[in-house]
C-alpha atoms as a PDB file:
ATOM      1  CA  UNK A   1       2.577  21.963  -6.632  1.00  0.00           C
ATOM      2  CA  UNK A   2       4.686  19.585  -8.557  1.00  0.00           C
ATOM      3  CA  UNK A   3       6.671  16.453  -6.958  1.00  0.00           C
ATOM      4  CA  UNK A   4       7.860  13.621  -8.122  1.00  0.00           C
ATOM      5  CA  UNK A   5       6.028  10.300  -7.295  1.00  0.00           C
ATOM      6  CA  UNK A   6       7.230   7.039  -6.753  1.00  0.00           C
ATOM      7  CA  UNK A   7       4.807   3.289  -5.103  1.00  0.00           C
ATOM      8  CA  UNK A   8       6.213   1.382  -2.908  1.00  0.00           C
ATOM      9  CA  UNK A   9       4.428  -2.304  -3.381  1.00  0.00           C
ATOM     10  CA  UNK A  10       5.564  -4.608  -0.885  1.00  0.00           C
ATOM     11  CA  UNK A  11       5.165  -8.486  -2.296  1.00  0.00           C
ATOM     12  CA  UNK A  12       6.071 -11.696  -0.877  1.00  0.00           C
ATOM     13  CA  UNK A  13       5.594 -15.301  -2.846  1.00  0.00           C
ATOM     14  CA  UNK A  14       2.367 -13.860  -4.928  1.00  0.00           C
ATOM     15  CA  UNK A  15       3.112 -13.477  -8.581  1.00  0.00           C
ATOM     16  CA  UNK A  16       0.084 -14.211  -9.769  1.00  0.00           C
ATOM     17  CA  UNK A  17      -1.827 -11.367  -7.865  1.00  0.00           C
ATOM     18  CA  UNK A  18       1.368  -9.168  -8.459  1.00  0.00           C
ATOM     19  CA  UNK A  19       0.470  -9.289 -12.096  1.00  0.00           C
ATOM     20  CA  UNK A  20      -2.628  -7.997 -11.779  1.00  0.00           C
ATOM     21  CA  UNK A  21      -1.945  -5.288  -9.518  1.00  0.00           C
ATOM     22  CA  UNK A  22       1.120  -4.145 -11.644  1.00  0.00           C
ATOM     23  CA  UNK A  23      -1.476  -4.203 -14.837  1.00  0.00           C
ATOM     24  CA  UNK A  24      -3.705  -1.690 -12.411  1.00  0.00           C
ATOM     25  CA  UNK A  25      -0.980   0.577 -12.239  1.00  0.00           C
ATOM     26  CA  UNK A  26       0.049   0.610 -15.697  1.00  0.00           C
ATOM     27  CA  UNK A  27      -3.877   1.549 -16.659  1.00  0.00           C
ATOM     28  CA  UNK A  28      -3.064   4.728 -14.357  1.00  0.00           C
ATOM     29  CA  UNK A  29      -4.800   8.055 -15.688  1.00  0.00           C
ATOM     30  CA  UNK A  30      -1.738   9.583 -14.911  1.00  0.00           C
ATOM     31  CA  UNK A  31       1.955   7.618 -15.729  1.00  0.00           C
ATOM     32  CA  UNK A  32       4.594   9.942 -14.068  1.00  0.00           C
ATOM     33  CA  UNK A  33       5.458   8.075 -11.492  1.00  0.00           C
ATOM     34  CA  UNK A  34       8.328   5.432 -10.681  1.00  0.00           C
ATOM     35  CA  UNK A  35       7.268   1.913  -9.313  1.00  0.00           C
ATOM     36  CA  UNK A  36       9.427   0.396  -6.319  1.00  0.00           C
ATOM     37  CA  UNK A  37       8.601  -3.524  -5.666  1.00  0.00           C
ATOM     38  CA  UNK A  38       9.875  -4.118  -2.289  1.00  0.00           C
ATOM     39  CA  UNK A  39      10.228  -8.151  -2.296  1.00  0.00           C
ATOM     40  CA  UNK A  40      11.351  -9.473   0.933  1.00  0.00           C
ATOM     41  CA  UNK A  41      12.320 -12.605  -0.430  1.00  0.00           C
ATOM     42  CA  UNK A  42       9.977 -13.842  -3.138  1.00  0.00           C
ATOM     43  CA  UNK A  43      11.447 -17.132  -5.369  1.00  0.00           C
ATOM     44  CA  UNK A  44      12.570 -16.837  -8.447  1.00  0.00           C
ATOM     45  CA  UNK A  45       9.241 -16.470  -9.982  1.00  0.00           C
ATOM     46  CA  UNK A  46       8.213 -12.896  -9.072  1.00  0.00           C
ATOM     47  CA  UNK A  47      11.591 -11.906 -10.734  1.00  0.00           C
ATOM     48  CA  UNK A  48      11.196 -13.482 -13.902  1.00  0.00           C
ATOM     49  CA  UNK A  49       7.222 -11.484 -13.629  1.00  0.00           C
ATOM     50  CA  UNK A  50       8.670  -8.192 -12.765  1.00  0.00           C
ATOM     51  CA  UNK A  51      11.400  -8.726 -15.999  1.00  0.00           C
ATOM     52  CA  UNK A  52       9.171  -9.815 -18.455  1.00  0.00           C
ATOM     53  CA  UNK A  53       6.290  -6.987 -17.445  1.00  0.00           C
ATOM     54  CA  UNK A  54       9.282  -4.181 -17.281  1.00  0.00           C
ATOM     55  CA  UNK A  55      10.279  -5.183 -21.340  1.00  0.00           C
ATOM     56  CA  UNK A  56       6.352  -5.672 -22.175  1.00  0.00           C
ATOM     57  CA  UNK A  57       5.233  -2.407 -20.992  1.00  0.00           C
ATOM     58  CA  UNK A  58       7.994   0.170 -20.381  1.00  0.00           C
ATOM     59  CA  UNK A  59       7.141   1.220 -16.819  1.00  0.00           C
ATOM     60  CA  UNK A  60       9.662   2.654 -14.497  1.00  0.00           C
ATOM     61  CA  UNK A  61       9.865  -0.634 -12.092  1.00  0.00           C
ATOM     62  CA  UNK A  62      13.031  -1.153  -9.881  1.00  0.00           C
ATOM     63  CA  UNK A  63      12.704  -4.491  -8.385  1.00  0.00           C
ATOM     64  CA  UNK A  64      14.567  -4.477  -4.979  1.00  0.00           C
ATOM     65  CA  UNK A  65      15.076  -7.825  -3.405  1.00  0.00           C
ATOM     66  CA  UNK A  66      17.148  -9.770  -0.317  1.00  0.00           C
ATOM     67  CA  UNK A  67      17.230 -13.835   0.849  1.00  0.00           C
ATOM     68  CA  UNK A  68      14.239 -15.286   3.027  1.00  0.00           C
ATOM     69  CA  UNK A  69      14.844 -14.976   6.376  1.00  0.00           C
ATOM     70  CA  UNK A  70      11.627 -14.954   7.708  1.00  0.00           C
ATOM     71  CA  UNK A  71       9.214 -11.731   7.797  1.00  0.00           C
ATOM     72  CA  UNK A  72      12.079  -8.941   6.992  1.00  0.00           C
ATOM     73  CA  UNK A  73       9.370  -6.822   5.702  1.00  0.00           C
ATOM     74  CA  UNK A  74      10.175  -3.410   7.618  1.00  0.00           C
ATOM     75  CA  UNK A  75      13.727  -4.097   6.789  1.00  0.00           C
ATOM     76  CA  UNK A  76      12.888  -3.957   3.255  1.00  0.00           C
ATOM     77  CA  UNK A  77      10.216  -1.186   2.988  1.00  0.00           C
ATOM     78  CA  UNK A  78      13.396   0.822   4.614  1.00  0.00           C
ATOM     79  CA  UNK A  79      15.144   0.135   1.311  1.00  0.00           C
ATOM     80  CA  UNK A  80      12.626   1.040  -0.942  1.00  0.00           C
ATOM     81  CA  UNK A  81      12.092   4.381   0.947  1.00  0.00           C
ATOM     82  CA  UNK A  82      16.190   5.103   0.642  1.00  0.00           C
ATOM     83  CA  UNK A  83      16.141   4.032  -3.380  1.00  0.00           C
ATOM     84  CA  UNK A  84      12.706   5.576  -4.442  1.00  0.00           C
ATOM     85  CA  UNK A  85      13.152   8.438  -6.928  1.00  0.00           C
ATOM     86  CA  UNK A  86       9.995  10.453  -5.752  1.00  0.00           C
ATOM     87  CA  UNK A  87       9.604  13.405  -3.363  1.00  0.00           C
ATOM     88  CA  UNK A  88       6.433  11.323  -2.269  1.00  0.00           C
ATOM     89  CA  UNK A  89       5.855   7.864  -1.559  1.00  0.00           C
ATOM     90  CA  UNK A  90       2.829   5.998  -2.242  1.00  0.00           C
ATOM     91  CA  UNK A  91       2.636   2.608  -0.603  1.00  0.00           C
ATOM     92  CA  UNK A  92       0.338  -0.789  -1.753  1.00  0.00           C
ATOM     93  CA  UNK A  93       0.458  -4.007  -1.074  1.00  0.00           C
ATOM     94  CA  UNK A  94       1.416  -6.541  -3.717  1.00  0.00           C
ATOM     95  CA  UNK A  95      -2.244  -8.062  -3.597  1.00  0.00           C
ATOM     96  CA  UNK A  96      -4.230  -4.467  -4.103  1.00  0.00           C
ATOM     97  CA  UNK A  97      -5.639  -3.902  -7.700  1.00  0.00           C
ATOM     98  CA  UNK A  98      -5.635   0.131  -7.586  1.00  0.00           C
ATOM     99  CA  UNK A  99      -8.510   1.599  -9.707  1.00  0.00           C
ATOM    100  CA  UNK A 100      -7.743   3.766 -12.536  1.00  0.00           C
ATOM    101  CA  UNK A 101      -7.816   7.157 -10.738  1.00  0.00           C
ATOM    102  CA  UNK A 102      -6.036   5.706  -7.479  1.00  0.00           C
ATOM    103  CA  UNK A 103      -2.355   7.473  -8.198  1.00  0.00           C
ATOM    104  CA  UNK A 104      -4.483  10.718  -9.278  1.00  0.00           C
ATOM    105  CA  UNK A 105      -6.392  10.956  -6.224  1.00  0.00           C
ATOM    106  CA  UNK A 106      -2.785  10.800  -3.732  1.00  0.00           C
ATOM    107  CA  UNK A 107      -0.998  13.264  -5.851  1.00  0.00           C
ATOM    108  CA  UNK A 108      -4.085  15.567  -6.146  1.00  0.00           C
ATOM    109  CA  UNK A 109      -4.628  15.069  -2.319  1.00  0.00           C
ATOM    110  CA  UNK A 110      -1.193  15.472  -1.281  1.00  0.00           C
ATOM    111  CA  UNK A 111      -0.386  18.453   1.170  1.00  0.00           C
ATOM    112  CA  UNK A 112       2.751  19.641   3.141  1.00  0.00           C
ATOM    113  CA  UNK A 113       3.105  17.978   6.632  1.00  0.00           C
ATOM    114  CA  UNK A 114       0.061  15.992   5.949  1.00  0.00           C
ATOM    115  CA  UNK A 115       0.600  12.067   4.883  1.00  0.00           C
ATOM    116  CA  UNK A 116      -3.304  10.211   3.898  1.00  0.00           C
ATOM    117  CA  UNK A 117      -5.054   7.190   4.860  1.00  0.00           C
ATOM    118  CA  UNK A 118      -6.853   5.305   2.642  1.00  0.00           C
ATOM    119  CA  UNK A 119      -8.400   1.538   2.694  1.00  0.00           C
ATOM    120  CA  UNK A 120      -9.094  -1.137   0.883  1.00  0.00           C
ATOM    121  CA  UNK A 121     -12.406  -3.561   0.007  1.00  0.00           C
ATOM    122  CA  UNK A 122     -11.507  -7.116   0.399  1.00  0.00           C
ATOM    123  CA  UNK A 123     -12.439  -9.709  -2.031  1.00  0.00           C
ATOM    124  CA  UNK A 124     -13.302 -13.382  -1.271  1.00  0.00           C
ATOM    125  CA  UNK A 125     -11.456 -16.027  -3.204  1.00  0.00           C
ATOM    126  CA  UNK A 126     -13.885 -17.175  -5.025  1.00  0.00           C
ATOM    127  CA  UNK A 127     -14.254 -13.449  -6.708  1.00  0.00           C
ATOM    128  CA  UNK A 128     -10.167 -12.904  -6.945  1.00  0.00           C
ATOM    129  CA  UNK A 129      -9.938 -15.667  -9.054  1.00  0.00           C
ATOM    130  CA  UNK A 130     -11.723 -14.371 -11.674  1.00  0.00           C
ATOM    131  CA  UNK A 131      -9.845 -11.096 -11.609  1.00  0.00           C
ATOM    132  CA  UNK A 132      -8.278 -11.095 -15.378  1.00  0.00           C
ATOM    133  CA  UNK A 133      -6.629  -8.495 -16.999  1.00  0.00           C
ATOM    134  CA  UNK A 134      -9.966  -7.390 -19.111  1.00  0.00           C
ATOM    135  CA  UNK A 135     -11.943  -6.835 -15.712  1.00  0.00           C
ATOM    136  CA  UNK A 136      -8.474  -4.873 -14.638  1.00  0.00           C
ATOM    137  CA  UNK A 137      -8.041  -2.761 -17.789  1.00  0.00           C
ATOM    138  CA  UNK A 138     -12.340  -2.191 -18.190  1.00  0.00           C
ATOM    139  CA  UNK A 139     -12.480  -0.891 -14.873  1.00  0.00           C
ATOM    140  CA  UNK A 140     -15.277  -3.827 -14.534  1.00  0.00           C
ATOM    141  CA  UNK A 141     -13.454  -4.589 -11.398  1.00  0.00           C
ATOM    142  CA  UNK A 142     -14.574  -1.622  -9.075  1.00  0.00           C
ATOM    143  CA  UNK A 143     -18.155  -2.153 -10.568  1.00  0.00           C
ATOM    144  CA  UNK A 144     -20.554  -3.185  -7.746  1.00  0.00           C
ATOM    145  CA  UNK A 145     -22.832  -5.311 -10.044  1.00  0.00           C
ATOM    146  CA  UNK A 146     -19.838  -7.212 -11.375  1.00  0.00           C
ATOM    147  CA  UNK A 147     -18.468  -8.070  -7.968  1.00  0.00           C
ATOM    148  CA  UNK A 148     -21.598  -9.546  -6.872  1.00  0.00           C
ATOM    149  CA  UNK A 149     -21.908 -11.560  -9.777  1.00  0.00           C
ATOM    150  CA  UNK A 150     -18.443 -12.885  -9.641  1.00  0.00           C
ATOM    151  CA  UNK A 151     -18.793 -14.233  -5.893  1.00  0.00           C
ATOM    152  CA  UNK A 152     -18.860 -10.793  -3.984  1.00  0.00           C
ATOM    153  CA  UNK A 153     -20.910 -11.479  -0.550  1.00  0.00           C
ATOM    154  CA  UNK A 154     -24.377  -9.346  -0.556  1.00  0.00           C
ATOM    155  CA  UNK A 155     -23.347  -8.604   2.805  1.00  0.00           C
ATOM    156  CA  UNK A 156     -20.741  -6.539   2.515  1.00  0.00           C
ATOM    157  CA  UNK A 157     -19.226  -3.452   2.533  1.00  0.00           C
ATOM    158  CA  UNK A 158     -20.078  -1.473  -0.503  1.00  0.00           C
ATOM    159  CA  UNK A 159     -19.808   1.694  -0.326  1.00  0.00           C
ATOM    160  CA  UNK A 160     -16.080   2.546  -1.547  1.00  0.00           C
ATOM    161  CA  UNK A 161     -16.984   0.612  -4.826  1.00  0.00           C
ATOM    162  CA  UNK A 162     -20.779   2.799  -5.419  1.00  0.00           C
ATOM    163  CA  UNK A 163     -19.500   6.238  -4.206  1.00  0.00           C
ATOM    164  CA  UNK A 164     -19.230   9.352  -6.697  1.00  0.00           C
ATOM    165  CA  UNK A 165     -17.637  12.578  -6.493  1.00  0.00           C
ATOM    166  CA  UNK A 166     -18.863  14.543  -4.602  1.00  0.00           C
ATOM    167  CA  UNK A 167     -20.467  12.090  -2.180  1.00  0.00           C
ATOM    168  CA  UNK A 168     -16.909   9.941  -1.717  1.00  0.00           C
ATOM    169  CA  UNK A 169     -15.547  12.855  -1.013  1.00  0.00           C
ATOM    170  CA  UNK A 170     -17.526  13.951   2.169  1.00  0.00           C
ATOM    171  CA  UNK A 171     -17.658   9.771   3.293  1.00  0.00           C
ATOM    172  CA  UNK A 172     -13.839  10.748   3.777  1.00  0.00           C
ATOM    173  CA  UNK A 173     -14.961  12.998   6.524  1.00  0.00           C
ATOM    174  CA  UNK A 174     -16.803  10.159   8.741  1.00  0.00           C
ATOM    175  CA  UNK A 175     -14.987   9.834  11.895  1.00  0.00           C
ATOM    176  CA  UNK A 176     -12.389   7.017  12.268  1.00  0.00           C
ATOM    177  CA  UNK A 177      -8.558   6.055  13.669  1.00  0.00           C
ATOM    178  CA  UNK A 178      -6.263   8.232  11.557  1.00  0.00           C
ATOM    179  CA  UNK A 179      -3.769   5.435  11.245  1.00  0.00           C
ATOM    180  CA  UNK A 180      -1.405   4.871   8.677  1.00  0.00           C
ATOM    181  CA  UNK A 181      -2.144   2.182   6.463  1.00  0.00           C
ATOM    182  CA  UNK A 182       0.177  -0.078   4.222  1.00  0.00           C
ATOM    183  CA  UNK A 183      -1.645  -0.888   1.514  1.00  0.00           C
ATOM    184  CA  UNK A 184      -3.644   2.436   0.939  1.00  0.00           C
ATOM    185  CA  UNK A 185      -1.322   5.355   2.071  1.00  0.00           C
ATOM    186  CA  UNK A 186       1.540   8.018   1.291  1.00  0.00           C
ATOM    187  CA  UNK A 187       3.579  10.608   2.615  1.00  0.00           C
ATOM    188  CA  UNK A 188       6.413  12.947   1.525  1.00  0.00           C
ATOM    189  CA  UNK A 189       9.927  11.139   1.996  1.00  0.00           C
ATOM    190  CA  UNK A 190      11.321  13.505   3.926  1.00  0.00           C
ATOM    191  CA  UNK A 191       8.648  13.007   6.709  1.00  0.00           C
ATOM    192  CA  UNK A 192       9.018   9.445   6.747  1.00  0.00           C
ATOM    193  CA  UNK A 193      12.911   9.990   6.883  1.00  0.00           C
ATOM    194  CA  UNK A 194      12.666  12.204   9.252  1.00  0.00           C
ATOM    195  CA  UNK A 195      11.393   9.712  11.711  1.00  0.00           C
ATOM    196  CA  UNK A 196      13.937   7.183  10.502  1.00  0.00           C
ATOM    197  CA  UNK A 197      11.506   4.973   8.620  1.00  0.00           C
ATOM    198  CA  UNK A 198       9.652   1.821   9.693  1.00  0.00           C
ATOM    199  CA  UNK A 199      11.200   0.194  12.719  1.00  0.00           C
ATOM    200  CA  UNK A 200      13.387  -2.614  11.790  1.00  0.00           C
ATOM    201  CA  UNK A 201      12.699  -4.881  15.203  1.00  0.00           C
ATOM    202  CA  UNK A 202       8.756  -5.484  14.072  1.00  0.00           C
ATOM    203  CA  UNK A 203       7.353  -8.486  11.749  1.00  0.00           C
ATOM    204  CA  UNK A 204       4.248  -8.884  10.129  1.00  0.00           C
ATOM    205  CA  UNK A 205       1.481  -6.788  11.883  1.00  0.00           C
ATOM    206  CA  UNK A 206       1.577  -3.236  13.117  1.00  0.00           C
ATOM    207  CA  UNK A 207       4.455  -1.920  11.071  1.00  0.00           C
ATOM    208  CA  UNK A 208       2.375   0.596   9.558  1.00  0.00           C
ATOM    209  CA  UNK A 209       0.293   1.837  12.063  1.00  0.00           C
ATOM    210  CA  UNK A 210       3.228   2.462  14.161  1.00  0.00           C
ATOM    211  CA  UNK A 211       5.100   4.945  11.938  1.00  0.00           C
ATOM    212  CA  UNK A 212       2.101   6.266  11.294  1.00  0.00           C
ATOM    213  CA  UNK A 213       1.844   7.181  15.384  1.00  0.00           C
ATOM    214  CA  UNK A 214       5.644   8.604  14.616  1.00  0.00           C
ATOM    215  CA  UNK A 215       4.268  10.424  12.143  1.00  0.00           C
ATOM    216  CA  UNK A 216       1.607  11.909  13.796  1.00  0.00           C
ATOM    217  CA  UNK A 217       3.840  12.388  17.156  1.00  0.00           C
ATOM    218  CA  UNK A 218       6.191  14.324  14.957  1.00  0.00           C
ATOM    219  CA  UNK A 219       3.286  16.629  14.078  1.00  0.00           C
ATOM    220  CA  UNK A 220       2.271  15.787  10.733  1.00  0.00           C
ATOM    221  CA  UNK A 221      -1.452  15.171  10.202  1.00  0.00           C
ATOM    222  CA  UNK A 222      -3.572  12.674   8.840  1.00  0.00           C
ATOM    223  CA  UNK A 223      -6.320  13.266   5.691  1.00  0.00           C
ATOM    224  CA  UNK A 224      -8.489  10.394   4.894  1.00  0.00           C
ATOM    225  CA  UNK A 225      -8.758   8.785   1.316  1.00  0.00           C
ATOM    226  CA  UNK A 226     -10.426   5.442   2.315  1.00  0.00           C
ATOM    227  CA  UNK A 227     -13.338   6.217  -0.116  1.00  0.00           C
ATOM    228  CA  UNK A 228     -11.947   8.229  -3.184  1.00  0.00           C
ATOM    229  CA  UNK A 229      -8.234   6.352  -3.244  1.00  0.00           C
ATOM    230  CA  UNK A 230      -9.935   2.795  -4.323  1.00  0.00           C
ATOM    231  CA  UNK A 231      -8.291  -0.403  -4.296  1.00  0.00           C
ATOM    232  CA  UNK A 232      -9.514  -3.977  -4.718  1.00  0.00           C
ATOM    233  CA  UNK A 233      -7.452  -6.834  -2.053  1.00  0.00           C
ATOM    234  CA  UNK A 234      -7.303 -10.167  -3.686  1.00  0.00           C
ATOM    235  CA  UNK A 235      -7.978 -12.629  -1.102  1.00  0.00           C
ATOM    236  CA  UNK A 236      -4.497 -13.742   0.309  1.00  0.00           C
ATOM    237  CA  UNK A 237      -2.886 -17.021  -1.038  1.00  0.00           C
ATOM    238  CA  UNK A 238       0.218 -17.354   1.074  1.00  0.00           C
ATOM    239  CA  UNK A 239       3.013 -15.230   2.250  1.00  0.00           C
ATOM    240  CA  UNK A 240       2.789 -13.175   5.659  1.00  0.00           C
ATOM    241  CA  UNK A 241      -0.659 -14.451   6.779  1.00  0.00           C
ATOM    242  CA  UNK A 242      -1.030 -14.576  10.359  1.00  0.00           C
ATOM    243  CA  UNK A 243      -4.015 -14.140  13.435  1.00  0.00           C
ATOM    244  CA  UNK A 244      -3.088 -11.675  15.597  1.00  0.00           C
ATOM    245  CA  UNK A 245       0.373  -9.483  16.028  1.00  0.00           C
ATOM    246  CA  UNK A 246       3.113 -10.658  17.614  1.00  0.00           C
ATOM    247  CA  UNK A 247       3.522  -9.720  21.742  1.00  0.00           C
ATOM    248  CA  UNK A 248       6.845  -8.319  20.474  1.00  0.00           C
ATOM    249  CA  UNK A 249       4.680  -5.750  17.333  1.00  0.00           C
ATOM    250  CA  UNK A 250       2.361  -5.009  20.255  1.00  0.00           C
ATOM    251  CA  UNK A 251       5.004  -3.868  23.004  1.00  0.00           C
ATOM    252  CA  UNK A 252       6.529  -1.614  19.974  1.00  0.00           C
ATOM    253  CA  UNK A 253       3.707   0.000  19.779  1.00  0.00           C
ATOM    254  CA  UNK A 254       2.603   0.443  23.150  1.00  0.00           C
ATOM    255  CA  UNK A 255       5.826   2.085  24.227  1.00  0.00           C
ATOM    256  CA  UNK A 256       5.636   4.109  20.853  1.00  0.00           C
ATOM    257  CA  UNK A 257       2.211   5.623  22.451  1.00  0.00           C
ATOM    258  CA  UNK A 258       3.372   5.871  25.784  1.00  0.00           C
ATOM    259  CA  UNK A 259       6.124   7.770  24.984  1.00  0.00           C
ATOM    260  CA  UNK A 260       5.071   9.916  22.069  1.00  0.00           C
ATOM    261  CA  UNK A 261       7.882   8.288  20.149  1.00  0.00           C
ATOM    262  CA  UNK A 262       8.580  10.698  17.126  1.00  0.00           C
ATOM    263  CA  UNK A 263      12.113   8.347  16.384  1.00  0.00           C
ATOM    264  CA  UNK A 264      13.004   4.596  16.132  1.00  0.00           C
ATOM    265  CA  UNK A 265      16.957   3.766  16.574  1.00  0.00           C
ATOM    266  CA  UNK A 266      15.622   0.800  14.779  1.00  0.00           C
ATOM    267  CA  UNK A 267      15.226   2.156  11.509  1.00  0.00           C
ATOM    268  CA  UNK A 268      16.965   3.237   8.259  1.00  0.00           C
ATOM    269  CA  UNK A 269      19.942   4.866  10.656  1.00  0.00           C
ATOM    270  CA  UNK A 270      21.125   2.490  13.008  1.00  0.00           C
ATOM    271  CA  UNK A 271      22.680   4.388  16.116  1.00  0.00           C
END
């Protein structure tokens, strides 16, 4: 089955761990596949970073950007899904370092009427920090032994970062929510459109999960990734960072349950 491929990496106000997670992407084992920065109002920094790496290294990056006004993010992530080139859409967060094989395993996973989970393994500060480009382009990164010498807690999880084929592969099958999330997932385009995107009306917290339930409600399934589709989260140094969802995210998502929601007339469409 061929497809064209296109990540969508949502960023806000993090250049420096943008950097690094671009720098992933371009050490990719495979490099057919278009990049989409969805930037819901970064400064003038993460422009300049997304110009200068575009000249440097010759990747496919369209940079798509609007004003602050507060947590737009959905409104955004609707954009990128409209200008991306690809038949199927990968999305990442701007602070997820994928490892080498991360594009591979989505394309190679990819099925009709199916979209994938996958996960992440969080990293403390003190270890993101010294996340440089040789640990990126090495693959030292996703090595156990260096993470725990660089500040990565004894107590916790390791598993995505010590799994081989063909172990990872049957951890996938461990029972868990089949929800869609934003920094480790993908679906075909016309899915997503079909359920008119991410709804427009949510902020930080939920977005995800709740066209994922659209998703779902709409009859496509859910195949887990969370232990073969790696990715490293750099601790979080600003931007959207928050406790709990908003009552508003919540209600969305209740009523998107309740009523086995397969639409949003919040979305790309407006009605």
């Amino acid at each position: 089955m061929s497809f064209k491929t296109s990540i969508i990496i949502s960023t806000y106000n993090s250049p420096a761990w943008l950097e690094k997670v671009l720098l992933g992407y371009e050490n990719q084992t495979r490099k057919d596949f278009q990049i989409v920065i969805a930037d819901d109002g970064s400064s003038r920094e993460t422009t300049d970073l997304v110009n200068d790496f575009r000249k440097q290294n010759g990747m496919d990056i369209e940079h798509l950007w609007h004003a602050d006004n507060g947590c737009q993010k959905s409104v955004m992530l609707n954009k990128a899904v409209i200008h991306a080139k690809g038949d199927y859409l990968i999305f990442a967060n701007g602070n997820c370092v994928p490892r080498k094989d991360f594009v591979s395993v989505h394309i190679r996973q990819a099925r009709p009427n199916y979209y994938l989970s996958g996960g992440h393994t969080n990293l403390p500060m003190c270890c993101s920090l010294r996340v440089d480009d040789e640990s990126i382009l090495s693959g030292k990164l996703f090595n156990i032994v260096w993470l725990q010498q660089n500040g990565y807690p004894d107590t916790a999880k390791k598993l995505r970062m010590v799994l081989k084929r063909p172990f990872s592969t049957l951890f996938n099958l461990i029972p868990t929510k089949n929800k869609w999330n934003g920094n480790n997932a993908s679906g075909w385009k016309k899915d997503i459109i079909g359920v008119n995107g991410f709804d427009e009306r949510m902020k930080y917290g939920g977005e995800d999960r709740e066209l994922g339930d659209r998703l779902k409600h709409a009859g496509v399934k859910v195949r887990r990734v969370r232990y073969t589709a790696v990715s490293v989260h750099l601790a979080s140094e600003m931007g959207y960072v928050s406790g709990a969802y908003s009552p508003e995210n919540v209600a969305i998502n209740d009523e998107t349950l309740r009523t086995k929601s397969r639409f949003t007339l919040f979305g790309i469409n407006k009605r």
